[in-house]
Protein backbone atom coordinates (compact mmCIF):
# COMPACT_ATOMS: atom_id res chain seq x y z
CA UNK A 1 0.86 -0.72 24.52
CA UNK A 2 0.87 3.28 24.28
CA UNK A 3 -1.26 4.93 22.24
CA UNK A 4 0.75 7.69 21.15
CA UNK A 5 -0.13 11.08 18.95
CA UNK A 6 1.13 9.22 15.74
CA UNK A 7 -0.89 6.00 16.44
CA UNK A 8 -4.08 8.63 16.61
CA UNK A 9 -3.45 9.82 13.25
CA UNK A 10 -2.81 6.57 11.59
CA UNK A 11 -6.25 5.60 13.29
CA UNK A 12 -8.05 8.70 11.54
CA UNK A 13 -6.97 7.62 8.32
CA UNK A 14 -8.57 4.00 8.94
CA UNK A 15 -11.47 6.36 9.54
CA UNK A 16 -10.73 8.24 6.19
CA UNK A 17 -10.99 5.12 3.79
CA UNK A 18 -14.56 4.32 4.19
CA UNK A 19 -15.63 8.21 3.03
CA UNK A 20 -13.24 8.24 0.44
CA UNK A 21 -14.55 5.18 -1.05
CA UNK A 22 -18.11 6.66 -0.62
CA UNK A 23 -17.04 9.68 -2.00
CA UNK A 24 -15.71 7.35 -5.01
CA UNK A 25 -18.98 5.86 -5.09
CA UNK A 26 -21.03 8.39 -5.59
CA UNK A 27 -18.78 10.94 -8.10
CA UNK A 28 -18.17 12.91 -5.09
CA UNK A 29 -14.66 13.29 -7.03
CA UNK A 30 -13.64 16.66 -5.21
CA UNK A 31 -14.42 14.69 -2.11
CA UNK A 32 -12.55 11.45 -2.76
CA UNK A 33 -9.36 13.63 -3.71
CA UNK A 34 -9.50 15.83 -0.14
CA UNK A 35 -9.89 12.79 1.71
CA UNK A 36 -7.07 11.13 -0.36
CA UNK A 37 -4.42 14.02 0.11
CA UNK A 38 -5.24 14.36 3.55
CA UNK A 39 -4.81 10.74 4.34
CA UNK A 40 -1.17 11.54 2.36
CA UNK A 41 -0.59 14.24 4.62
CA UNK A 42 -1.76 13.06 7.41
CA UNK A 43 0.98 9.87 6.79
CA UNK A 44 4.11 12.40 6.34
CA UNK A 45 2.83 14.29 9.18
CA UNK A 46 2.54 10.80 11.74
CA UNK A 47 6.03 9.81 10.64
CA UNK A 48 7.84 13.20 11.25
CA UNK A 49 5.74 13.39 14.96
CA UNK A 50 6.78 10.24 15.53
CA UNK A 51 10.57 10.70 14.23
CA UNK A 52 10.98 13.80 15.98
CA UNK A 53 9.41 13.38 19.30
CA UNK A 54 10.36 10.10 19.98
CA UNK A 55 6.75 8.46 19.90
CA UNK A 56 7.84 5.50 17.76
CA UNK A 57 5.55 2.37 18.98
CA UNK A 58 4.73 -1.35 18.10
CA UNK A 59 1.45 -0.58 17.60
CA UNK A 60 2.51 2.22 14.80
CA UNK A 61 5.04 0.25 13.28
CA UNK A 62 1.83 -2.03 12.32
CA UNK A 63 -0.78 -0.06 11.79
CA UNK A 64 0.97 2.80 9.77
CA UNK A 65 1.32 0.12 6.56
CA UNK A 66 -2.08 -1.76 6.96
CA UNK A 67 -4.02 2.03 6.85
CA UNK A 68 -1.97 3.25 3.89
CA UNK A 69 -2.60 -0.29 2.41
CA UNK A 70 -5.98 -0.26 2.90
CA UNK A 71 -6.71 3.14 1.38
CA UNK A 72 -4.63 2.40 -1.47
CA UNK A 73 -6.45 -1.06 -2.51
CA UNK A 74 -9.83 0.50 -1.65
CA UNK A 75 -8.98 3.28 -4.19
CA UNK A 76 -7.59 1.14 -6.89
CA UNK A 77 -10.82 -1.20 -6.60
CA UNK A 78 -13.11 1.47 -6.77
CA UNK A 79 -11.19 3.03 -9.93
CA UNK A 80 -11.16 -0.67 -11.31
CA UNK A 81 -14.83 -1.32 -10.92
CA UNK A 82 -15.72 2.02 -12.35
CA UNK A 83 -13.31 1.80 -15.68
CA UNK A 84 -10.74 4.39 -14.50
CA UNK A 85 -8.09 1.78 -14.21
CA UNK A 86 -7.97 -1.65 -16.18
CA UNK A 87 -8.66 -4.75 -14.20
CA UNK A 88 -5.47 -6.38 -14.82
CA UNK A 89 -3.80 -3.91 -12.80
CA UNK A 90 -6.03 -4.03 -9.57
CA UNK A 91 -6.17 -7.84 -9.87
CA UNK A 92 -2.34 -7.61 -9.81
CA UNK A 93 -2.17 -5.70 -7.11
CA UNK A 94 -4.57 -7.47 -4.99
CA UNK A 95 -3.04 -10.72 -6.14
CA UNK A 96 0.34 -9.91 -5.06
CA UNK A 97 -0.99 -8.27 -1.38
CA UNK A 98 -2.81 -11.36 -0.34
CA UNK A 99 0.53 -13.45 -2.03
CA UNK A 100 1.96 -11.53 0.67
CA UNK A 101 -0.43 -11.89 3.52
CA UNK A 102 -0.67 -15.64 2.53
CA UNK A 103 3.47 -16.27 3.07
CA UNK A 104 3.73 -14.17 6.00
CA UNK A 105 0.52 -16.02 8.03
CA UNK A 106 1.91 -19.52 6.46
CA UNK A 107 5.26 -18.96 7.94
CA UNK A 108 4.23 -17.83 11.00
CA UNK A 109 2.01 -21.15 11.62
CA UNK A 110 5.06 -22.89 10.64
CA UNK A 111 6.42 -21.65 13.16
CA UNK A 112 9.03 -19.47 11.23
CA UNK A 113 7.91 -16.63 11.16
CA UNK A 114 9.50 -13.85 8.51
CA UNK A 115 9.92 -10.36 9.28
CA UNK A 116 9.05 -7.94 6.56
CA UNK A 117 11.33 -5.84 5.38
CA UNK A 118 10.05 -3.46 2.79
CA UNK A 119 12.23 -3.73 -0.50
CA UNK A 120 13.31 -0.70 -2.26
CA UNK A 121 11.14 -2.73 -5.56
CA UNK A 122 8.75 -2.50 -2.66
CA UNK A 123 8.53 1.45 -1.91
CA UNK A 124 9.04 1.85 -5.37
CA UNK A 125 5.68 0.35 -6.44
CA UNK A 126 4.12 1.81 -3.53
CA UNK A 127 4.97 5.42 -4.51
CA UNK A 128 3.96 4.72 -8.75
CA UNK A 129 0.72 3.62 -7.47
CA UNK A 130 -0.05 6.53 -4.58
CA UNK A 131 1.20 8.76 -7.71
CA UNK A 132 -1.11 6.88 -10.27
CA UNK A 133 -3.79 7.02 -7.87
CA UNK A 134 -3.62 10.81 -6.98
CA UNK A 135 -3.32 11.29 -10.64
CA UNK A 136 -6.71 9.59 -11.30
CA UNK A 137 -8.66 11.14 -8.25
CA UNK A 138 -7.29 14.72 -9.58
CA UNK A 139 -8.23 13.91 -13.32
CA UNK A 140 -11.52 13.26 -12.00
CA UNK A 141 -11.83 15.72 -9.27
CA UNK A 142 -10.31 19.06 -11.18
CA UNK A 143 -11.45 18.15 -14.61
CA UNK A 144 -7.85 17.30 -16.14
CA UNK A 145 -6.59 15.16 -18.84
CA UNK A 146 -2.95 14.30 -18.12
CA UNK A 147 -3.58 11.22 -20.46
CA UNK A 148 -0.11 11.18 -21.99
CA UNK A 149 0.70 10.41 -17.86
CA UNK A 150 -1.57 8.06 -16.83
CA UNK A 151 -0.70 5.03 -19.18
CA UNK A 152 2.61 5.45 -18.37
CA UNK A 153 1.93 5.44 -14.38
CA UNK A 154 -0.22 2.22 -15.36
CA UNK A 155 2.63 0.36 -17.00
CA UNK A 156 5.01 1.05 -14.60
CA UNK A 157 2.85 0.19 -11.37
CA UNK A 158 2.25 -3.11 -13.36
CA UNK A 159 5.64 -3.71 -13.62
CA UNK A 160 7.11 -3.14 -10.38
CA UNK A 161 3.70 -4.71 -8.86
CA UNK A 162 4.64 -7.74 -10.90
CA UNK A 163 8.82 -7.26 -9.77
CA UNK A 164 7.87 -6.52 -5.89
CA UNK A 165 5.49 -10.23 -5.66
CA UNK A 166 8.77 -11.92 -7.31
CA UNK A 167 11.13 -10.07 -4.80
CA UNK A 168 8.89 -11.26 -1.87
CA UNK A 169 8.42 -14.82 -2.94
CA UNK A 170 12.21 -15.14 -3.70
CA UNK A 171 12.67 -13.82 -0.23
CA UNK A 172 10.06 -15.88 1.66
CA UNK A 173 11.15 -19.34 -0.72
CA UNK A 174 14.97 -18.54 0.69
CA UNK A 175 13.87 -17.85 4.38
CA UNK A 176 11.13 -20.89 4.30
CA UNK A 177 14.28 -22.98 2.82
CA UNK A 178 16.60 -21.86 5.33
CA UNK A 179 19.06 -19.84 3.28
CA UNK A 180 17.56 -16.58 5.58
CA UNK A 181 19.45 -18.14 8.03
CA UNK A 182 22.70 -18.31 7.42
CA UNK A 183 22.59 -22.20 6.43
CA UNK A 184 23.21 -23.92 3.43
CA UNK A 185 20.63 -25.95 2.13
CA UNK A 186 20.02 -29.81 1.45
CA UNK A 187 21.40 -30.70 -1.64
């Protein structure tokens, strides 16, 4: 395993989430939204290093998506428990990352193990909510009301949160059933 300058990065913005969320905590909203954009940067920045000089790694490849998951739930948690975005939405969201967790440990103690693929539904979501969150965490930090925005950046992540779970569990049901496979199954 090489550590590389991109796997360094990714590793500072583990580092990030736990002051953000302080931040958060304590109304530090100027705070929160620096440590948020630079955690955004910071992820553009790893993946054009990493493009461009060759420094792809295993390592990366799994710890790029678990820190920009991380920061992302801890946000939408923290904007949950304060009021800033409805419950139903974070419990969806949470729901459908451990649905995902869940189907990908389960296979692999099955001993058929599924490789994730992100769906376009997938980045889809994930961009909405990065956008709905940034949204929020500028509201709050710069004093804005882009109100006729934010509902409609709620619906929408709660749609394609709600789309992406049913695109993963069709996937996983076909590759757990053997149809990811090529074969045809029992009838």
């Amino acid at each position: 395993m090489r550590l590389t300058i991109p796997n360094m990065i990714t590793i500072m913005r583990f580092v990030l989430v736990p002051g953000v969320v302080l931040a958060m905590l304590q109304a530090h909203w100027d705070w929160a939204f620096a440590g948020f954009l630079i955690a955004g940067i910071s992820d553009g920045v790893d993946g054009f290093i990493a493009r461009h000089f060759n420094q792809f790694s295993q390592l990366g490849a799994y710890l790029d998506p678990m820190a920009d998951k991380l920061l992302l739930v801890s946000v939408f948690v923290v904007l949950g428990f304060i009021g800033e975005l409805p419950l139903w939405l974070v419990v969806t969201m949470v729901s459908r990352d451990a649905l995902i967790v869940c189907a990908v440990l389960l296979s692999t103690v099955m001993a058929h193990p599924v490789e994730m693929k992100p769906l376009f539904v997938s980045k889809a979501n994930t961009a909405i909510q990065i956008v709905l969150a940034a949204v929020v965490l500028g509201e709050l930090a710069l004093a804005l009301d882009l109100d006729p925005l934010r509902p409609v950046l709620i619906l929408l992540s709660g749609v394609l949160t709600v789309a992406s779970a049913a695109a993963y569990l069709v996937a996983w049901l076909r590759h757990m059933s053997g149809y990811g496979e090529g074969s045809t199954p029992d009838t």
